[in-house]
N, C-alpha and C. Protein backbone atom coordinates (compact mmCIF):
# COMPACT_ATOMS: atom_id res chain seq x y z
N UNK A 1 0.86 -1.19 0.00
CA UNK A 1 0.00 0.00 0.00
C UNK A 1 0.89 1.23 0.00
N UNK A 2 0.18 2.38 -1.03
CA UNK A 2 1.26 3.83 -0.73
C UNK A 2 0.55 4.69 0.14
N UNK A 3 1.12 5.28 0.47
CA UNK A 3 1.14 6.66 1.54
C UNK A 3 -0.04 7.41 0.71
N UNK A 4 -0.48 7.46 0.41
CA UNK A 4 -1.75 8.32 -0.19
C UNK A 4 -2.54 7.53 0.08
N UNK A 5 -2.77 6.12 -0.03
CA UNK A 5 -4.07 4.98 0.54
C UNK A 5 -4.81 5.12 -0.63
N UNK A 6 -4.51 5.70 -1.90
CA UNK A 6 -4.74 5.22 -3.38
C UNK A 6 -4.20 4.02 -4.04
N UNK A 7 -5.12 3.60 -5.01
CA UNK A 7 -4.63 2.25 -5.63
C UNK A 7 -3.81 3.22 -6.38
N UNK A 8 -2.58 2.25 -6.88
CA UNK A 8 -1.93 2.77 -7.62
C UNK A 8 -0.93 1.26 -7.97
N UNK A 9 -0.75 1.23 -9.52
CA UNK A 9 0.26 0.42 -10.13
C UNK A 9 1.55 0.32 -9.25
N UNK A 10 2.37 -0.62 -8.64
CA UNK A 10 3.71 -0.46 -8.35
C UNK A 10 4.64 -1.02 -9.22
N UNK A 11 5.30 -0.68 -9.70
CA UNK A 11 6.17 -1.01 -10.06
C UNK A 11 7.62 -1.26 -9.62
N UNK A 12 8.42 -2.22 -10.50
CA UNK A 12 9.56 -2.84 -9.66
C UNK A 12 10.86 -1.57 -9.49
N UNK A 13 11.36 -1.26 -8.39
CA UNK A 13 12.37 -0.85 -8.85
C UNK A 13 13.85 -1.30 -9.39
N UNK A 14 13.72 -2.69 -10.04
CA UNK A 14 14.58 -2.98 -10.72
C UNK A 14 14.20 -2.84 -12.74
N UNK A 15 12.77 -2.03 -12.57
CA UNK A 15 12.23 -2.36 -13.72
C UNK A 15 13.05 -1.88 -15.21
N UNK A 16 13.91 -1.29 -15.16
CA UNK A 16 14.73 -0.73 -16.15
C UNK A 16 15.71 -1.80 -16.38
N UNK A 17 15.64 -2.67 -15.36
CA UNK A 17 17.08 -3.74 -15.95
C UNK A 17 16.70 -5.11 -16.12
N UNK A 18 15.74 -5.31 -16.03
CA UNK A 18 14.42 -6.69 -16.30
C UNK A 18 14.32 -6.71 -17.78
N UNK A 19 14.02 -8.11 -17.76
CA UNK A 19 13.54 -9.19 -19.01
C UNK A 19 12.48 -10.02 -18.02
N UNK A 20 11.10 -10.15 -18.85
CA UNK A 20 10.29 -10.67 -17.84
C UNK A 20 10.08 -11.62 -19.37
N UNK A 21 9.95 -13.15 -19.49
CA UNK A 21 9.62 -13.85 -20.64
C UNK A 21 8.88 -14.87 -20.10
N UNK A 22 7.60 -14.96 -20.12
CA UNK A 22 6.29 -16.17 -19.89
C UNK A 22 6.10 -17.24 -21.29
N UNK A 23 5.45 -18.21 -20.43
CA UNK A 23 5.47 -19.49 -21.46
C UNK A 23 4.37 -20.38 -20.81
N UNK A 24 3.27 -20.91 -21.27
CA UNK A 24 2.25 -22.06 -20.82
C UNK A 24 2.78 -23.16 -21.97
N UNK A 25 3.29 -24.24 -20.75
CA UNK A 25 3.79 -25.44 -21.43
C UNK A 25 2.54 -26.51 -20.90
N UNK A 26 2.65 -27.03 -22.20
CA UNK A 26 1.26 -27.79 -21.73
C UNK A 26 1.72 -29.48 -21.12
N UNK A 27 1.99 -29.20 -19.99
CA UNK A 27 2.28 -30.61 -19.06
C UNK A 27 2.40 -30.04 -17.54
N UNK A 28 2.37 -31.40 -16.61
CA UNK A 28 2.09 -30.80 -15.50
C UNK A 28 3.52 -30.00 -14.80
N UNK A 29 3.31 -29.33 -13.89
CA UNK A 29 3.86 -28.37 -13.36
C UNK A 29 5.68 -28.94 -12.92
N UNK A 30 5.10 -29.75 -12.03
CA UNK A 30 6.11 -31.12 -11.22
C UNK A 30 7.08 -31.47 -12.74
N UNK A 31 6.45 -32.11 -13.56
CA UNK A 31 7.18 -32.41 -15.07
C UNK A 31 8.51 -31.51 -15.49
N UNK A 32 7.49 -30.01 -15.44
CA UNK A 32 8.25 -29.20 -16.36
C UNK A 32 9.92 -28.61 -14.87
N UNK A 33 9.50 -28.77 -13.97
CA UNK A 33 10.10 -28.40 -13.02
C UNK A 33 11.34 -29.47 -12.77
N UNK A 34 10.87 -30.76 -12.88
CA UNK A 34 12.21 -31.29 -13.05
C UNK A 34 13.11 -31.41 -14.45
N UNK A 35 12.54 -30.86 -15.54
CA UNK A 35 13.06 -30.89 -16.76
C UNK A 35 14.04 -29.66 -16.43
N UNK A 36 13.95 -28.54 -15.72
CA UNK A 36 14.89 -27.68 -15.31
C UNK A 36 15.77 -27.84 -14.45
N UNK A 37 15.64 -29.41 -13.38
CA UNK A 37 16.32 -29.57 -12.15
C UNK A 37 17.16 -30.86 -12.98
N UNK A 38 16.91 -31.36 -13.66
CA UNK A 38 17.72 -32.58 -14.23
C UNK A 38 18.34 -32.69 -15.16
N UNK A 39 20.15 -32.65 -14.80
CA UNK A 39 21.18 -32.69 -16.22
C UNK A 39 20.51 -33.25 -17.29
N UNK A 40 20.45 -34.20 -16.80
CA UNK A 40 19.83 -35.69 -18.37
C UNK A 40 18.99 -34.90 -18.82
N UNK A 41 18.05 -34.14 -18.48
CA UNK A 41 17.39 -33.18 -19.02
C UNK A 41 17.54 -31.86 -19.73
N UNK A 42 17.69 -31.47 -19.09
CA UNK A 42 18.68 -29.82 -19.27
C UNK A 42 19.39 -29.95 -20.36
N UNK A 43 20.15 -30.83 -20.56
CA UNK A 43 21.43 -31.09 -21.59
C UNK A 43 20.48 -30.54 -22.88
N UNK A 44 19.29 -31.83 -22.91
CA UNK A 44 18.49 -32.07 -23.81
C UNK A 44 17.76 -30.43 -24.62
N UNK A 45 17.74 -29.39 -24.10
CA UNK A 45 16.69 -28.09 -24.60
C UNK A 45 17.23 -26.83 -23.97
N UNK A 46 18.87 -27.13 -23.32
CA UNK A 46 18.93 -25.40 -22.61
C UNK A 46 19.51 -24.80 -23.96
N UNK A 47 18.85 -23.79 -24.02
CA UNK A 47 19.43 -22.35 -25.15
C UNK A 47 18.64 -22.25 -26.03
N UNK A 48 19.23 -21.29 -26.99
CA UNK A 48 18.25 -20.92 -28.10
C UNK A 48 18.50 -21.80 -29.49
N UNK A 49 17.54 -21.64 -30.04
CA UNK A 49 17.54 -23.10 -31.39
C UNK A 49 19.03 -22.78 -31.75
N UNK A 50 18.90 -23.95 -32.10
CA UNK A 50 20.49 -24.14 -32.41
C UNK A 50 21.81 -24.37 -32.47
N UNK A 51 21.81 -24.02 -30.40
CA UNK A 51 23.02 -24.24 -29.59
C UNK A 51 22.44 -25.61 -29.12
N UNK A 52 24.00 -26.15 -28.62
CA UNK A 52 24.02 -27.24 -28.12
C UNK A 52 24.33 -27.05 -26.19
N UNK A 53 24.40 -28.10 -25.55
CA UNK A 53 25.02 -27.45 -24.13
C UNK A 53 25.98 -29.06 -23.68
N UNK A 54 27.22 -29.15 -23.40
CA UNK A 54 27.43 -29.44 -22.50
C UNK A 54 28.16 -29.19 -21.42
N UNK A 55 27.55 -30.11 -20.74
CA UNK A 55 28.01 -30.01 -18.91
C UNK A 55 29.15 -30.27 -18.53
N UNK A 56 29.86 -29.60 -17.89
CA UNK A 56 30.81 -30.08 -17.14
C UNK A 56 31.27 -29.74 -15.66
N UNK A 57 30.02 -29.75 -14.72
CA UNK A 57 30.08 -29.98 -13.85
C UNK A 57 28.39 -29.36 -13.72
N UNK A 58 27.87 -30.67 -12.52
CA UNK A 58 26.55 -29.78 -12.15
C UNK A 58 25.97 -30.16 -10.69
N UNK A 59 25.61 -29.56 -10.03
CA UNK A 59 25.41 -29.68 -8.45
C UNK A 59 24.18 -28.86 -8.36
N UNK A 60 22.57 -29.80 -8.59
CA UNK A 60 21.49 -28.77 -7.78
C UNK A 60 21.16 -28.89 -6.54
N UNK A 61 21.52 -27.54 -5.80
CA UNK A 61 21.14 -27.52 -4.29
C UNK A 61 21.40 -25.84 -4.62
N UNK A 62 20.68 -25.55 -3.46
CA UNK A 62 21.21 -24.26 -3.02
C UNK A 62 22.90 -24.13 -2.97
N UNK A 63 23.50 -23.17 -3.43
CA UNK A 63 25.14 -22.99 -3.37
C UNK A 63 25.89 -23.94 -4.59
N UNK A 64 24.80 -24.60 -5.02
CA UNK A 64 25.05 -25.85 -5.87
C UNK A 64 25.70 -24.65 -7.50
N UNK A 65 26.60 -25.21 -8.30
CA UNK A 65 26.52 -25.01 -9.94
C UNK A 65 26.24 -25.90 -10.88
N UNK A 66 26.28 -25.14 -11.92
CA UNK A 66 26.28 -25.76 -13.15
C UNK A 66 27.01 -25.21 -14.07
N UNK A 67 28.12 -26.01 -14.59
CA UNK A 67 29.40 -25.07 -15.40
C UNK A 67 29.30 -25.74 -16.72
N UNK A 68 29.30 -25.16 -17.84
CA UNK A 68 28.32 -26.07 -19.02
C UNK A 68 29.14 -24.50 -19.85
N UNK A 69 29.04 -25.47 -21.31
CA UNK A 69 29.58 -24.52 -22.26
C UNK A 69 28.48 -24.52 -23.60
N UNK A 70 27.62 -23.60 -24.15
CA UNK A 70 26.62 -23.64 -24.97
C UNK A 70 27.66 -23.16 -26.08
N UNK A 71 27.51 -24.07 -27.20
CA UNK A 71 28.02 -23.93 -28.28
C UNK A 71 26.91 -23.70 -29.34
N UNK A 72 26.90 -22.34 -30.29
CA UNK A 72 26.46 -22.05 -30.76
C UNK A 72 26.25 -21.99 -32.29
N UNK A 73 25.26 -22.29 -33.68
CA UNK A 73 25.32 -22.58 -34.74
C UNK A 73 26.43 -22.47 -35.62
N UNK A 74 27.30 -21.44 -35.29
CA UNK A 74 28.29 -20.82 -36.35
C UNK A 74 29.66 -21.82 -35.30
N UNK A 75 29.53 -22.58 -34.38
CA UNK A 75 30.55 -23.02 -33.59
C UNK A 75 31.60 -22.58 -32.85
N UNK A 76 30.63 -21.07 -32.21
CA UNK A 76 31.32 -20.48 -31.28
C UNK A 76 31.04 -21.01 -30.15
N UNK A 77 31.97 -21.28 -28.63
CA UNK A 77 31.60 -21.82 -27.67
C UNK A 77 31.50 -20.35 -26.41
N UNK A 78 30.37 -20.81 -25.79
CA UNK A 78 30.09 -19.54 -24.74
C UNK A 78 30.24 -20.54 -23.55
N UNK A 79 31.23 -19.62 -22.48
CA UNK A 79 31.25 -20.69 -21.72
C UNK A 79 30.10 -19.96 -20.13
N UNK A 80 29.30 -20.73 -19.68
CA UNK A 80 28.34 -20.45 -18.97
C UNK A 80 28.99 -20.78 -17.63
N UNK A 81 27.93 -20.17 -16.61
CA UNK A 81 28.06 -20.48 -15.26
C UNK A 81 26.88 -19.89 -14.37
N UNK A 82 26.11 -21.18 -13.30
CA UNK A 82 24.80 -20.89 -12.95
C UNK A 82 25.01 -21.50 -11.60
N UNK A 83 24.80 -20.54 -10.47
CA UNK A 83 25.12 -20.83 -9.24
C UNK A 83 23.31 -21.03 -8.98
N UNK A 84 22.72 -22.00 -7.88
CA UNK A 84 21.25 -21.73 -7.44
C UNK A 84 21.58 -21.27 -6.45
N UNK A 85 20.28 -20.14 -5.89
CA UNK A 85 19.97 -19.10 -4.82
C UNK A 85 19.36 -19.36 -3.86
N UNK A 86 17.96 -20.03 -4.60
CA UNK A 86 17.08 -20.40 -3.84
C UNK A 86 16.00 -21.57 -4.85
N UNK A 87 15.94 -22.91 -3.96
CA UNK A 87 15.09 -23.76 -4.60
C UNK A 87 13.64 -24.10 -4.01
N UNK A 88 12.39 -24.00 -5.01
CA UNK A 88 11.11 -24.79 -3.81
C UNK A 88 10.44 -25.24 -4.87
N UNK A 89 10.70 -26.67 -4.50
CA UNK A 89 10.12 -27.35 -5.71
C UNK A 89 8.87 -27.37 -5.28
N UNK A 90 7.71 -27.81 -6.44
CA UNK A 90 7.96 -27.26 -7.89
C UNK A 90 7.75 -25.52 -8.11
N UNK A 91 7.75 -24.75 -7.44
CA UNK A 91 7.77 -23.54 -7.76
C UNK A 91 8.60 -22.37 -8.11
N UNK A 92 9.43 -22.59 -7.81
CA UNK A 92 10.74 -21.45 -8.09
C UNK A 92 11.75 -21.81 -8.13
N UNK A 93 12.82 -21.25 -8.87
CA UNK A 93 14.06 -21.06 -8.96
C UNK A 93 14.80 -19.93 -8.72
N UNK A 94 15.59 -19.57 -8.01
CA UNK A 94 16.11 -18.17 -8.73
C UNK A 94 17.86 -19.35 -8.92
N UNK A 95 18.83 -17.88 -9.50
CA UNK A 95 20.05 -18.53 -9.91
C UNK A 95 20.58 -17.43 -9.88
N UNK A 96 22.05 -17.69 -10.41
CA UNK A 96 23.19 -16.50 -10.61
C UNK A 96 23.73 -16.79 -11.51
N UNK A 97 23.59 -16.26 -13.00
CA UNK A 97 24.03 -16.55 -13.99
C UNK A 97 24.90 -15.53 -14.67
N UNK A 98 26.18 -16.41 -15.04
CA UNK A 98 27.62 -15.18 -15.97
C UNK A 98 28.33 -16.36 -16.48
N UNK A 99 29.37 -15.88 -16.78
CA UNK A 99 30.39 -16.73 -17.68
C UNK A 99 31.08 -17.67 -16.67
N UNK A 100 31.07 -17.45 -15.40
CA UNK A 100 32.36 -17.94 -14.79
C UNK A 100 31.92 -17.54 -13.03
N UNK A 101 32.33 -18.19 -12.22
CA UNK A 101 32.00 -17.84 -11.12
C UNK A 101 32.71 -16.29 -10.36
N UNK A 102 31.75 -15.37 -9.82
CA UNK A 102 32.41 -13.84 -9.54
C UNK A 102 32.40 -13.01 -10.75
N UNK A 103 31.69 -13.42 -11.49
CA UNK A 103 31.65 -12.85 -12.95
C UNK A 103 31.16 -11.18 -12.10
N UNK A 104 31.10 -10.21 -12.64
CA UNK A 104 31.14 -9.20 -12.37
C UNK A 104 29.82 -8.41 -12.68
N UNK A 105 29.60 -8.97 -14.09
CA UNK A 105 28.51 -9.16 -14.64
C UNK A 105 27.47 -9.93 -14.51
N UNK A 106 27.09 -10.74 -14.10
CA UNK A 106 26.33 -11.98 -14.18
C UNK A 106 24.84 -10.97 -13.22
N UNK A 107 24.00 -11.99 -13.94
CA UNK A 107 22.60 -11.41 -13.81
C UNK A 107 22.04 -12.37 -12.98
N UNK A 108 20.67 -11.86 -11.93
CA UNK A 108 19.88 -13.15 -11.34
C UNK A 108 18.44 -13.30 -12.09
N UNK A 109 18.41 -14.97 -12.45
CA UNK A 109 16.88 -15.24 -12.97
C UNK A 109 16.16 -15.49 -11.53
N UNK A 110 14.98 -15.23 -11.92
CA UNK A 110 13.91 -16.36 -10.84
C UNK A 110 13.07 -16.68 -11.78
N UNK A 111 12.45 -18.35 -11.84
CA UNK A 111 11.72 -19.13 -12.60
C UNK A 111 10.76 -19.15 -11.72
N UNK A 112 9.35 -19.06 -12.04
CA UNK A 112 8.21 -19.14 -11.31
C UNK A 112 7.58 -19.95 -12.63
N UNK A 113 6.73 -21.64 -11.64
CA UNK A 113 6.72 -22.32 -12.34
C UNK A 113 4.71 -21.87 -11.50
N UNK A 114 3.57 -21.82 -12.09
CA UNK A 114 2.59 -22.25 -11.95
C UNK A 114 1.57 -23.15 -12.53
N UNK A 115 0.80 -23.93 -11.80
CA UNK A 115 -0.13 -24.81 -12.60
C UNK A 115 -1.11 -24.02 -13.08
N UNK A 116 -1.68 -23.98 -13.91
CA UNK A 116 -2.93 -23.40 -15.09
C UNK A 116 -3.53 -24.69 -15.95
N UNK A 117 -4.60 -25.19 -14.72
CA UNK A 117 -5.02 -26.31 -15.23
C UNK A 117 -4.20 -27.53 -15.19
N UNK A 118 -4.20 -28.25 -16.23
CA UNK A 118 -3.10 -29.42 -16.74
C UNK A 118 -1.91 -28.88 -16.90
N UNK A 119 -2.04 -27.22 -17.60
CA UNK A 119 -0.22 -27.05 -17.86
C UNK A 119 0.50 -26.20 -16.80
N UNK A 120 1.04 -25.66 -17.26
CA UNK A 120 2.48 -24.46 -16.60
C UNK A 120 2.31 -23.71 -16.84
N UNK A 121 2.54 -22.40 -16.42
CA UNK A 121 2.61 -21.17 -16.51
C UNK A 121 4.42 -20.99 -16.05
N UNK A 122 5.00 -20.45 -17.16
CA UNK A 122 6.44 -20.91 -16.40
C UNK A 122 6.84 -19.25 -16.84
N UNK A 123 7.45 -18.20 -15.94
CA UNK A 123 7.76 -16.93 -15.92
C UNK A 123 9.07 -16.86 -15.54
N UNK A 124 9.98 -16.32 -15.94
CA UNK A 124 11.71 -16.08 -16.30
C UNK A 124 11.90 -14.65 -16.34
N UNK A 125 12.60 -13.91 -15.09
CA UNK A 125 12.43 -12.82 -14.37
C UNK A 125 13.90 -13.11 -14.16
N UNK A 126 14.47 -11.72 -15.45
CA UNK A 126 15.85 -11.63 -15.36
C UNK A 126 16.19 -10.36 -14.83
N UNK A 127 17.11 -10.09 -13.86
CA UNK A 127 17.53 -8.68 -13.35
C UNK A 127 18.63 -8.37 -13.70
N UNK A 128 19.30 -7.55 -14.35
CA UNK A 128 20.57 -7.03 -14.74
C UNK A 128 21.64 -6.47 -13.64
N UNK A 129 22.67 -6.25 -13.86
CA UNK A 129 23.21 -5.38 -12.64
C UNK A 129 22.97 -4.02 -13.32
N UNK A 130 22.75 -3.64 -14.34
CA UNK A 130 22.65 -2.39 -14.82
C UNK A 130 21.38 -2.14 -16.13
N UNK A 131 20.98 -1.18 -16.24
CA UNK A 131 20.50 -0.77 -17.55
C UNK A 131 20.94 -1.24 -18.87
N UNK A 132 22.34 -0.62 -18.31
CA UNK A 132 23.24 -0.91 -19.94
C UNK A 132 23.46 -2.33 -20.34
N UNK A 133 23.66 -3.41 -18.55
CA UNK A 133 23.79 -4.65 -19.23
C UNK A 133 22.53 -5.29 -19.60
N UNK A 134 21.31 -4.70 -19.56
CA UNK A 134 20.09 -5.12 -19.80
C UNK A 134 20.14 -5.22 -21.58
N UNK A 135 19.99 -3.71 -21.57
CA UNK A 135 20.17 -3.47 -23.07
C UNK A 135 20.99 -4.03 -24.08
N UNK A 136 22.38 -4.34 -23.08
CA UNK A 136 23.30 -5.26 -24.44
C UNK A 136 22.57 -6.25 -24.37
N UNK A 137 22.54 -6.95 -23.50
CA UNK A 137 21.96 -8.52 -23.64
C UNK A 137 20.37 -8.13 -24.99
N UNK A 138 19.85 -7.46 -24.94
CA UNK A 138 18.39 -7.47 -25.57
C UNK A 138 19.26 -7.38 -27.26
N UNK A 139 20.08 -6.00 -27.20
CA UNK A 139 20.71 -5.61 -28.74
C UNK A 139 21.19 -6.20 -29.07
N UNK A 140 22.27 -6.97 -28.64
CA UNK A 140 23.39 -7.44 -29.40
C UNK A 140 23.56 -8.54 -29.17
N UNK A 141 22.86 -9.29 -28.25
CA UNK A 141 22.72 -10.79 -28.02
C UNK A 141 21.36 -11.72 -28.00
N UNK A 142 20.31 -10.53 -28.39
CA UNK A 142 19.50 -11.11 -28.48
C UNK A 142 18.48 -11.05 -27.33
N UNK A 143 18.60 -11.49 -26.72
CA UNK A 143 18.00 -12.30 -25.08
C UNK A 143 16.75 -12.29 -25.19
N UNK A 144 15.62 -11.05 -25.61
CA UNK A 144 14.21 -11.20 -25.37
C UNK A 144 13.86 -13.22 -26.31
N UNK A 145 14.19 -12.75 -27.43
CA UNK A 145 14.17 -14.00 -28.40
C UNK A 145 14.82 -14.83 -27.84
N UNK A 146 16.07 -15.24 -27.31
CA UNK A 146 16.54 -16.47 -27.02
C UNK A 146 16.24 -16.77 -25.78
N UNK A 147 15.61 -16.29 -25.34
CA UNK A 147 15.08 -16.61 -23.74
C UNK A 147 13.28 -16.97 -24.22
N UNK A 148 13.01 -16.78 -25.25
CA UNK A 148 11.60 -17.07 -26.05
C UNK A 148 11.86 -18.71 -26.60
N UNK A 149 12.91 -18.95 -27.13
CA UNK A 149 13.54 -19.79 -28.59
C UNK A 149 14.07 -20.81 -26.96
N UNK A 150 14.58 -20.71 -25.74
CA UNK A 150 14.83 -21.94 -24.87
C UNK A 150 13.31 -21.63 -24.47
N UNK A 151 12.80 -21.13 -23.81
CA UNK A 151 11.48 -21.74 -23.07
C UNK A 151 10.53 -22.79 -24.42
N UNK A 152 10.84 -22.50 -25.70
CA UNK A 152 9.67 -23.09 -26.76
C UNK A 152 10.72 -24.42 -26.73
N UNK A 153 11.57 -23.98 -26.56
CA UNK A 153 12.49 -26.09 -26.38
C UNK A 153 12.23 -26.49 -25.54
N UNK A 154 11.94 -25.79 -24.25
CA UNK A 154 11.95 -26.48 -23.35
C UNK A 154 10.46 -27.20 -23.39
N UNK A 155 9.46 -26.57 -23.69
CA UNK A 155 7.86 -26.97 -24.09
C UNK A 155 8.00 -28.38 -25.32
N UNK A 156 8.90 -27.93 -26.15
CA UNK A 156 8.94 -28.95 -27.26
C UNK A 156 9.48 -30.55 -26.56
N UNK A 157 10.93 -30.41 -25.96
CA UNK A 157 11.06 -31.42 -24.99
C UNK A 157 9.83 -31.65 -24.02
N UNK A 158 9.55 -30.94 -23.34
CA UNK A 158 8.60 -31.98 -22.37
C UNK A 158 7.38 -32.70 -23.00
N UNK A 159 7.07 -32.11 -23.94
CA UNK A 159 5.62 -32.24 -24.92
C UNK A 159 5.94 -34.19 -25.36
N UNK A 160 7.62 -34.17 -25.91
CA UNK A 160 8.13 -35.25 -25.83
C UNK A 160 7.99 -36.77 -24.56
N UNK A 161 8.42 -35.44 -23.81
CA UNK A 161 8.22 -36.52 -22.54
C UNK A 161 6.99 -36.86 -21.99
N UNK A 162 5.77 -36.41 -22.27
CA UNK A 162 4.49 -36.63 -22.37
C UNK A 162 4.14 -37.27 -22.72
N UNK A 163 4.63 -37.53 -24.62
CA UNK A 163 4.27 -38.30 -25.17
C UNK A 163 4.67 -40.19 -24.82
N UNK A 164 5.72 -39.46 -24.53
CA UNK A 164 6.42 -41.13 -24.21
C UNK A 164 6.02 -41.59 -22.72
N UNK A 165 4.94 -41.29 -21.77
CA UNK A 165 4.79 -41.48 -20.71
C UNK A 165 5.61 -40.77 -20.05
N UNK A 166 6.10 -39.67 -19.91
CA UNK A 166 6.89 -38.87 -18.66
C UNK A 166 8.28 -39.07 -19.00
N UNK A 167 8.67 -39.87 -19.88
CA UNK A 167 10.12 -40.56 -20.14
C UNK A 167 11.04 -40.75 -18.98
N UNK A 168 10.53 -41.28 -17.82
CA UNK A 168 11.09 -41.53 -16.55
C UNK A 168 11.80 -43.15 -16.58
């Protein structure tokens, strides 16, 4: 509530350095939630069409990483790094994502996974450390789209694992 005791919109004050990207994957919630918590999985749909990912090292827990190098169509390799913050299955994620651990740069997601019916409602709430690193990531790397182009893999994989009984 504000100090006037008027409704009024709030908005975030991180809102200048946000990427907010939603997705209804049509499977259950629990499903799509371990398709984000499980290498064997993960391997299978992280990034945008085209890149590949592998792992080389991965630990989910809180304090836990994941050090993985996404190699990309033209066969450039990006080398990643994703510390978790905070886990509650099946509902959230957040993380600490940059190139390398202490990255200077590195941004925090939080994944908010909800049920909507049979499917997911799955929301990817990126914070920048800055404006400017908001904006590169959108200009020159893309991000609104490739953060569009992994959540539609990640829907395309589970849609898979549906089909095949859960592929458990």
């Amino acid at each position: 509530m504000n100090m006037s005791g008027r409704e009024a919109p709030v908005q975030s004050t991180t809102a200048d350095r946000e990427i907010v990207i939603t997705r209804v994957i049509d499977a259950p919630r629990e499903l799509v939630f371990e398709a984000f918590t499980e290498v064997r999985h993960l391997s299978q749909w992280w990034g945008p069409n085209g890149f590949t990912t592998t792992t080389r090292a991965f630990e989910f827990h809180v304090g836990g990483s994941w050090d993985f190098v996404m190699r990309g169509p033209d066969g450039t390799d990006y080398q990643e790094w994703i510390t978790w913050t905070e886990i509650v299955p099946p509902e959230r994620i957040a993380m600490l994502h940059g190139e390398y651990r202490d990255d200077p740069n590195s941004f925090e997601s939080v994944l908010t996974f909800a049920s909507a019916g049979e499917a997911t409602r799955i929301e990817m709430l990126t914070v920048f450390p800055t404006k400017e690193l908001r904006d590169e990531a959108v200009e020159k790397f893309g991000a609104l789209e490739g953060g569009q182009q992994t959540l539609g893999n990640l829907a395309e994989y589970v849609a898979g694992l549906v089909r095949k009984g859960a592929g458990r």
